[in-house]
C-alpha atoms as a PDB file:
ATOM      1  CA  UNK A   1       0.000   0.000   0.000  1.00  0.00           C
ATOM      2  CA  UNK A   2       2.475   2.710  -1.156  1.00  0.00           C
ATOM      3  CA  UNK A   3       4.887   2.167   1.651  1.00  0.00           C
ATOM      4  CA  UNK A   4       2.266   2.042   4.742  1.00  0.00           C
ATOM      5  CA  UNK A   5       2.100  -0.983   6.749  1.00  0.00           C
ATOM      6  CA  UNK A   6      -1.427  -2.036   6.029  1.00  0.00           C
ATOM      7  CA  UNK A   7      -1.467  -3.502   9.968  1.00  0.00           C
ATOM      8  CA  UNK A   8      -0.784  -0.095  11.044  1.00  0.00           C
ATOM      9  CA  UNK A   9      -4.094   0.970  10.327  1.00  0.00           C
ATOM     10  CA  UNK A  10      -6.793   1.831  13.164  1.00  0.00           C
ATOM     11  CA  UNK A  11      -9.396  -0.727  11.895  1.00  0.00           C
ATOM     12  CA  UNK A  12      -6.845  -3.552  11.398  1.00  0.00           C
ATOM     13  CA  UNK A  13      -5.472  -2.838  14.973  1.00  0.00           C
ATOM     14  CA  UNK A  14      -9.079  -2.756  16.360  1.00  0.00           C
ATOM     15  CA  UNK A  15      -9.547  -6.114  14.188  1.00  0.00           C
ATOM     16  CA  UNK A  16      -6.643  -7.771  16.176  1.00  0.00           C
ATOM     17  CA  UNK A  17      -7.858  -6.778  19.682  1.00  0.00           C
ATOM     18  CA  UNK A  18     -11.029  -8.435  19.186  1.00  0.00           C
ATOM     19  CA  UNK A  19      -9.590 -11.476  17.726  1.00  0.00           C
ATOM     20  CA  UNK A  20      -8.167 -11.559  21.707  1.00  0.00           C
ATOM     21  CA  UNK A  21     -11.073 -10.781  23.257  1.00  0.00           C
ATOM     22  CA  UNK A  22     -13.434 -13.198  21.503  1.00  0.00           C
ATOM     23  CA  UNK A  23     -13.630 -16.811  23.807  1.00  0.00           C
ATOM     24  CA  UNK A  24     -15.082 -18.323  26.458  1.00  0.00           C
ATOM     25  CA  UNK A  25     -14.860 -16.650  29.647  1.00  0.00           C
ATOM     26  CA  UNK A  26     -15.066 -17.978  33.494  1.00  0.00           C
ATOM     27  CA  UNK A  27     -15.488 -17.289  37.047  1.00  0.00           C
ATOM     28  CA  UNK A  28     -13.269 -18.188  40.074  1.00  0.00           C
ATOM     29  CA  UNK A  29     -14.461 -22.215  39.760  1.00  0.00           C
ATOM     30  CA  UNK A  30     -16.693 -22.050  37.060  1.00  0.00           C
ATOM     31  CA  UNK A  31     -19.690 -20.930  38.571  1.00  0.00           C
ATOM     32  CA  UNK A  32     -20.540 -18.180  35.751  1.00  0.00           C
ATOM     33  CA  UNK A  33     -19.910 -18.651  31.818  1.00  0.00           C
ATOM     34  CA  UNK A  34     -19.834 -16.292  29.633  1.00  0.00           C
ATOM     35  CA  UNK A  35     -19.373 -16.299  25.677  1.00  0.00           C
ATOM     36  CA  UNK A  36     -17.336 -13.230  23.690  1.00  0.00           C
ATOM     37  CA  UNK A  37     -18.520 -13.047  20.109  1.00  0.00           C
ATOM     38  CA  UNK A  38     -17.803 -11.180  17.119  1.00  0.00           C
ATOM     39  CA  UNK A  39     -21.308  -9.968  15.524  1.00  0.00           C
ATOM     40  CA  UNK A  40     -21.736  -7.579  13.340  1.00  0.00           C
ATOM     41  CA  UNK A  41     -18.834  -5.162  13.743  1.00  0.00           C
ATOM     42  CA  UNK A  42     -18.720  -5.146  17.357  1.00  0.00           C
ATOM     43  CA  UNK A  43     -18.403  -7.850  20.278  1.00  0.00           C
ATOM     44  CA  UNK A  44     -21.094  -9.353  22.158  1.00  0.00           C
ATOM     45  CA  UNK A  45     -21.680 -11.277  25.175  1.00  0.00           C
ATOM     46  CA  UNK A  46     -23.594 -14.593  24.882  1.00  0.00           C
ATOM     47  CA  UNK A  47     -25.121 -15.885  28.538  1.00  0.00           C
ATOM     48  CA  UNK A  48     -26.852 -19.614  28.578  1.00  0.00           C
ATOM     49  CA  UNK A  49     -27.984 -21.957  31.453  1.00  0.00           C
ATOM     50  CA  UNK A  50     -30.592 -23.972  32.116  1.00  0.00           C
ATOM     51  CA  UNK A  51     -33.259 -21.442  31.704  1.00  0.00           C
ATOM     52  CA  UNK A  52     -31.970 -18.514  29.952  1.00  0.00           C
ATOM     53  CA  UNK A  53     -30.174 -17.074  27.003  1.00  0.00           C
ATOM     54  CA  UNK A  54     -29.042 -13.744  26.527  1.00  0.00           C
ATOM     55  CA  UNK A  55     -26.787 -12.167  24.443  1.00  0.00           C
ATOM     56  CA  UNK A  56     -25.758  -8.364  25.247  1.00  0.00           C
ATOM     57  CA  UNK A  57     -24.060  -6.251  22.550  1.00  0.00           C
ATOM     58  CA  UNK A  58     -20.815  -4.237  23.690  1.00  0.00           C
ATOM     59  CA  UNK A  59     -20.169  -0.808  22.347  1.00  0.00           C
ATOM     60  CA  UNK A  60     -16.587  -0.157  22.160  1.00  0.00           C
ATOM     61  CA  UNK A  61     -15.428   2.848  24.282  1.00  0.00           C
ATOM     62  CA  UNK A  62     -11.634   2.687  24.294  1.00  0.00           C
ATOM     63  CA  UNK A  63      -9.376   0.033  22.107  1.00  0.00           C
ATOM     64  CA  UNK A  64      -6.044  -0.452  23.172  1.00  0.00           C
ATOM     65  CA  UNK A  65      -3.079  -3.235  22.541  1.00  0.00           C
ATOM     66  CA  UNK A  66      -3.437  -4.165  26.464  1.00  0.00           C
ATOM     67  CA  UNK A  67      -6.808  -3.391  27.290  1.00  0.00           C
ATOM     68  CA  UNK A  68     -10.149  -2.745  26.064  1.00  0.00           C
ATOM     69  CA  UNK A  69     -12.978  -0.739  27.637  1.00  0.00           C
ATOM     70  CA  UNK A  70     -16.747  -1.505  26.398  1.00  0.00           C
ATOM     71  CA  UNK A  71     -20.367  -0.190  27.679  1.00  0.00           C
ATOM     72  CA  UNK A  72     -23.206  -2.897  27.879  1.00  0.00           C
ATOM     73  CA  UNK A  73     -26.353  -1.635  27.140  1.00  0.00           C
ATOM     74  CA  UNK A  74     -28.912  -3.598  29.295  1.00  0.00           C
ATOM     75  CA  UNK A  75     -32.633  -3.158  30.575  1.00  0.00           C
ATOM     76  CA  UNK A  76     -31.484  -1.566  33.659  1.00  0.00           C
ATOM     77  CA  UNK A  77     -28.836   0.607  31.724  1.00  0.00           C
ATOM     78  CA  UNK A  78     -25.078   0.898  31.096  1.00  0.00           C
ATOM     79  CA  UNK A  79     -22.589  -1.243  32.553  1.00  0.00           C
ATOM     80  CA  UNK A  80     -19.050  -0.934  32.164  1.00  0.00           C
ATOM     81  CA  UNK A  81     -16.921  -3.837  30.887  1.00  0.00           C
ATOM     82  CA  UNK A  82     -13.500  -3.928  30.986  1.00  0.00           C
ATOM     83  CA  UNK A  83     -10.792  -5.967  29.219  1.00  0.00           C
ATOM     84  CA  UNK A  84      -7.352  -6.521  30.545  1.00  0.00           C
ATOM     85  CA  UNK A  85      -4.815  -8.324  28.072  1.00  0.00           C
ATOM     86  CA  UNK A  86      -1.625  -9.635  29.552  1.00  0.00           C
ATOM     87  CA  UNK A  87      -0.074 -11.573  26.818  1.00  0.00           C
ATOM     88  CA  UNK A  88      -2.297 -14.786  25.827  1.00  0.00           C
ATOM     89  CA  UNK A  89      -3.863 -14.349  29.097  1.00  0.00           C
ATOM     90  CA  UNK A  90      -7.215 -12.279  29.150  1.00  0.00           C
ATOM     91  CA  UNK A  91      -9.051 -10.719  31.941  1.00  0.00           C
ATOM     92  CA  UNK A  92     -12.909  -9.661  31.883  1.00  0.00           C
ATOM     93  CA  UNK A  93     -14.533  -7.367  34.681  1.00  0.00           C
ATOM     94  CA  UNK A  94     -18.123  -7.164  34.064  1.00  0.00           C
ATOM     95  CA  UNK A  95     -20.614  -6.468  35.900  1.00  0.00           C
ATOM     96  CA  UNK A  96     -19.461  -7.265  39.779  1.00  0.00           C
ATOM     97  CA  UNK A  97     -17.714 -10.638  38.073  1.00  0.00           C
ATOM     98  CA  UNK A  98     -14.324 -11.475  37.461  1.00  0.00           C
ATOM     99  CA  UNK A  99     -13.878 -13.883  34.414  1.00  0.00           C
ATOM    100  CA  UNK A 100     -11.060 -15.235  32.560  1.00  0.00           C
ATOM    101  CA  UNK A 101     -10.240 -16.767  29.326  1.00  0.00           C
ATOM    102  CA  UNK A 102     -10.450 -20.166  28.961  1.00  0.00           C
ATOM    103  CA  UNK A 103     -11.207 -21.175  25.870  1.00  0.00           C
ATOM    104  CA  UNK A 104     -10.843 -19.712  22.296  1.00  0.00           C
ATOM    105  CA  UNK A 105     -14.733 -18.950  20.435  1.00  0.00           C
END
């Protein structure tokens, strides 16, 4: 591309980040499980048990390398979710949960 580096670019660095972020996410002993998709352009969060499923969209606030900041929109209104990326390990604060990675999507 005329002497750019085509990974350079702010979508293409975006694209990366979520390539981390997307997987299977856990609680301290695996008493929550949640899913990270890519949908659409954006990330979303895919909840199933027993009873219910529910998937939440994200809407990206700030996209860094090492960590990613989101907003869920929900019936009760906005909650914060935060990414922390610490080389292949990834670190998910949502809600008043704690998850990590565990699993590729």
């Amino acid at each position: 591309m005329l002497g750019y580096n085509p990974e350079a670019l702010e979508f293409r660095r975006i694209d990366r980040v979520y390539g981390k972020l997307q997987g299977v996410y856990e609680t301290f002993k695996g008493t929550m499980r949640l899913t990270v998709r890519r949908r659409a352009g954006t990330l979303v969060i895919e909840y199933r048990d027993r009873l219910v499923e529910d998937v939440t969209p994200l809407a990206p606030v700030k996209v860094e390398e090492d960590y990613a900041l989101f907003t869920a929109y929900t019936l009760t209104g906005r909650i914060p979710v935060e990414f922390r990326i610490k080389g292949d390990k990834v670190e998910m604060l949502y809600e008043r949960y704690k998850l990590l990675k565990v699993q590729r999507a």
